[in-house]
C-alpha atoms as a PDB file:
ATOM      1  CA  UNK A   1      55.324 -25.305  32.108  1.00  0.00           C
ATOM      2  CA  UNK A   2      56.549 -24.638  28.532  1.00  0.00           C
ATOM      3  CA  UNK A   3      54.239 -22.558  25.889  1.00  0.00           C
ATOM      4  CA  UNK A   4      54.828 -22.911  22.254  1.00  0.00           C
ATOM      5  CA  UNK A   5      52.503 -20.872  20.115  1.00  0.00           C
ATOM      6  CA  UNK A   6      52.669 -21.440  16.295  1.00  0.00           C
ATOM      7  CA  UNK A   7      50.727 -19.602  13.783  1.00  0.00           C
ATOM      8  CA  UNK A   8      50.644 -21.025  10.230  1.00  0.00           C
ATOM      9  CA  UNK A   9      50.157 -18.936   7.389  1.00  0.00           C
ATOM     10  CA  UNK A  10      50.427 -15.602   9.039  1.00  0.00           C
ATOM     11  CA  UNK A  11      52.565 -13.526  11.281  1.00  0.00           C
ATOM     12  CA  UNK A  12      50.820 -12.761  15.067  1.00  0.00           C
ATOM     13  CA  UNK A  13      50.770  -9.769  16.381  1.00  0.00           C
ATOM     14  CA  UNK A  14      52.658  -8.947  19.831  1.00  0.00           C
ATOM     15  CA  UNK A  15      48.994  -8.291  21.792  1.00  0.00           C
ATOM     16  CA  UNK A  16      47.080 -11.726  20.117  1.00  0.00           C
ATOM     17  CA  UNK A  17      50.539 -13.527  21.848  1.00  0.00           C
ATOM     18  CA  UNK A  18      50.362 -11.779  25.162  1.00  0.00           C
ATOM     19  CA  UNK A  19      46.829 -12.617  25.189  1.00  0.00           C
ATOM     20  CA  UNK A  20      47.064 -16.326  24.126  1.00  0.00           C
ATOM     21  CA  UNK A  21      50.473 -16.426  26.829  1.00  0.00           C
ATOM     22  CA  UNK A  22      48.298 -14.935  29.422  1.00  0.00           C
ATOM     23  CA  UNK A  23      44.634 -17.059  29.077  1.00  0.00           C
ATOM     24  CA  UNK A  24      47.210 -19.692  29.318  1.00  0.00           C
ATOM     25  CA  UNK A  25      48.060 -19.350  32.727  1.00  0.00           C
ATOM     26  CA  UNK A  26      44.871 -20.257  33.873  1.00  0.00           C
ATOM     27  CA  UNK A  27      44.979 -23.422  33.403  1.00  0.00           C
ATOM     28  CA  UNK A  28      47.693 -24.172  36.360  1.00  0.00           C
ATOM     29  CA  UNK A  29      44.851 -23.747  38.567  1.00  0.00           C
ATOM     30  CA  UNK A  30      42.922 -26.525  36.981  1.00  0.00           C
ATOM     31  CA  UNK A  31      45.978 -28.947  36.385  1.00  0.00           C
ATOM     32  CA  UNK A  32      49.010 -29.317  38.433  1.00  0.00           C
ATOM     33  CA  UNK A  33      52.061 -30.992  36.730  1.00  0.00           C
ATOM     34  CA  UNK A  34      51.520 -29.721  33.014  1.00  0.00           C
ATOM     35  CA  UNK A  35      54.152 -30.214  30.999  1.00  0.00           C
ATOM     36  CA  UNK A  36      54.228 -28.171  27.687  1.00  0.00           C
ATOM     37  CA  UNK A  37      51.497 -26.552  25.730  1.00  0.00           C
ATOM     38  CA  UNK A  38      51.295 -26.239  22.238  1.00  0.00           C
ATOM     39  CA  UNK A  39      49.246 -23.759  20.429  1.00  0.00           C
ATOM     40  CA  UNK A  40      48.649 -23.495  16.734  1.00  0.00           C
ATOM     41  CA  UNK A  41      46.884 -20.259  15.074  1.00  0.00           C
ATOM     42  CA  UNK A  42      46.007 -21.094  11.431  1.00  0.00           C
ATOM     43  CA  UNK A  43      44.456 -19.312   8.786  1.00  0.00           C
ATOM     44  CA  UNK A  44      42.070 -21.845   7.229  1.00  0.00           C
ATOM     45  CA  UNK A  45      40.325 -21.047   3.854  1.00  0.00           C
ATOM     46  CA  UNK A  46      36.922 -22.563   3.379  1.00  0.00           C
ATOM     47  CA  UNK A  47      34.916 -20.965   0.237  1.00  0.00           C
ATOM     48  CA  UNK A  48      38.240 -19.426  -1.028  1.00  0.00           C
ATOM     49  CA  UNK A  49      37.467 -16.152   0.194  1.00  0.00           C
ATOM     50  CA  UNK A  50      36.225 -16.983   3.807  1.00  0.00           C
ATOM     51  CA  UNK A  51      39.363 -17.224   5.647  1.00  0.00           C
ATOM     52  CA  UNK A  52      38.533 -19.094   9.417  1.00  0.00           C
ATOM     53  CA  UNK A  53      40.716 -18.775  12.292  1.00  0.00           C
ATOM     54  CA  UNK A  54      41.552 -21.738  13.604  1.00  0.00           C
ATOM     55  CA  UNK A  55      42.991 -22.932  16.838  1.00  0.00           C
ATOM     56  CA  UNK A  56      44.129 -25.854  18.566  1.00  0.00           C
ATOM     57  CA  UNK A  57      45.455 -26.744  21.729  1.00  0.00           C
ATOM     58  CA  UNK A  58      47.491 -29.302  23.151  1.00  0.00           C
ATOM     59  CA  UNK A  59      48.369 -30.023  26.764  1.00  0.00           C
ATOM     60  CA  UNK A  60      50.988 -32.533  27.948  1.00  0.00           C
ATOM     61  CA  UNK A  61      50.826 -33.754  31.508  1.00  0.00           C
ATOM     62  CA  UNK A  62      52.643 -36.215  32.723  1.00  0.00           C
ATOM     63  CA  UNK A  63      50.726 -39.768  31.219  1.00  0.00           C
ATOM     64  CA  UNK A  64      48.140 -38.112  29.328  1.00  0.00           C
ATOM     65  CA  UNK A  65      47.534 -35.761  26.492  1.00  0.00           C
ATOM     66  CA  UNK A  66      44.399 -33.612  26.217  1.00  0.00           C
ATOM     67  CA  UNK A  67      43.782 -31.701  22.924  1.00  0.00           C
ATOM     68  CA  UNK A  68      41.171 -29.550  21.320  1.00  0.00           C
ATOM     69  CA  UNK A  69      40.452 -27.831  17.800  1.00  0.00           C
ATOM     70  CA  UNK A  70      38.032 -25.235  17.506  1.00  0.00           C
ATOM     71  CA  UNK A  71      37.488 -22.430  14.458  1.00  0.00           C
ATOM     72  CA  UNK A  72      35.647 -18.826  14.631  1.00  0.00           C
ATOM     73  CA  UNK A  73      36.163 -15.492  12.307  1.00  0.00           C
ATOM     74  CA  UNK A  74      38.285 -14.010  15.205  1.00  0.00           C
ATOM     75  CA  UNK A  75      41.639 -15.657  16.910  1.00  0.00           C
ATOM     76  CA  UNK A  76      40.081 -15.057  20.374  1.00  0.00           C
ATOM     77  CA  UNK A  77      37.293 -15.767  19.793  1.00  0.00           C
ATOM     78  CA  UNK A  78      38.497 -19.424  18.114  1.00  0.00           C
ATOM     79  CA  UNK A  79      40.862 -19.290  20.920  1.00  0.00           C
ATOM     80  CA  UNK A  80      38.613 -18.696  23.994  1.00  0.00           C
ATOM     81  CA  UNK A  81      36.157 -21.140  22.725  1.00  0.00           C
ATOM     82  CA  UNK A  82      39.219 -23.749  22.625  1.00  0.00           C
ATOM     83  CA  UNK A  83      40.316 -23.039  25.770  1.00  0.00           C
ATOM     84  CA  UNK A  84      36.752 -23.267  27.560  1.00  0.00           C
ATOM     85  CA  UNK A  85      36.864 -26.677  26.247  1.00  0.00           C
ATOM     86  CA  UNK A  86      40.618 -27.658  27.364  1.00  0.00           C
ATOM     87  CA  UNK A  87      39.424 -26.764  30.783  1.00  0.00           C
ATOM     88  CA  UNK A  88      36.031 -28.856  30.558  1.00  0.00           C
ATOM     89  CA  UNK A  89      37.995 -31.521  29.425  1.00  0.00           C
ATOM     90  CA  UNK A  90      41.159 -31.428  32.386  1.00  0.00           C
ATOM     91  CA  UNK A  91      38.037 -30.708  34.679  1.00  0.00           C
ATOM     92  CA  UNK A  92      36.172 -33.746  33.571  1.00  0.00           C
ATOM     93  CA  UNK A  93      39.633 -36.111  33.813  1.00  0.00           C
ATOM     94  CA  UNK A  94      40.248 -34.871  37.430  1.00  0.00           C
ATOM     95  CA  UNK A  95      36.660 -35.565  38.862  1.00  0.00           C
ATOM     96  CA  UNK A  96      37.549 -39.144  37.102  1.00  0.00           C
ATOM     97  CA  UNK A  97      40.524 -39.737  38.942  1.00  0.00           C
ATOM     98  CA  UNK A  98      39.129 -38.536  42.155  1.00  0.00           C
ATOM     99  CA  UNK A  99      36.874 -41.253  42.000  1.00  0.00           C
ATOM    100  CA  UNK A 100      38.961 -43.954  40.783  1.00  0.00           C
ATOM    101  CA  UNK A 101      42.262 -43.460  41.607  1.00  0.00           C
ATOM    102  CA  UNK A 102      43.840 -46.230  39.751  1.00  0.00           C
ATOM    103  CA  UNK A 103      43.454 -44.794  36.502  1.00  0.00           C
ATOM    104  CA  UNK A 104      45.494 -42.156  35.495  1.00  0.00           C
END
């Protein structure tokens, strides 16, 4: 599994990349075969002076692509909140192809 982690319009830290690398892991228990992951940290400025953190995550597995977008005032928080719905999502297309096999 390959992890790329971009932030955009800002320098990360060493401990918000451990913790993004290390959340990440998690998700080989829910998916088997994942290719690459792709993470992008963005500053994102609303009103001008509010500045959101946003994230998004892509996974790749092999015939599909799942991705999600999600924006908080913290990176983890932004982060976790993406994450929680990259599993719900691999989750969801699982239980699908348990029950119809045929479809990947």
């Amino acid at each position: 599994m390959k992890v790329n982690i971009h932030t955009v319009h800002f320098n990360a830290d060493v401990k918000l990349l451990v913790y993004v690398t290390k959340k990440l892991k998690k998700l080989n228990t829910f998916q088997d075969g994942i290719v690459s992951i792709d993470v992008f940290l963005k500053l994102d400025n609303v009103a001008h002076t509010i500045k959101d953190k946003v994230a998004e995550i892509s996974v790749w597995v092999p015939h599909h692509q799942f991705f999600v977008k999600h924006r908080c005032k913290s990176f983890e928080e932004s982060f976790d909140c993406a994450l929680e719905s990259m599993t719900t999502q691999i989750k969801r297309k699982k239980a699908k192809n348990l029950h119809n096999p045929r479809i990947s």
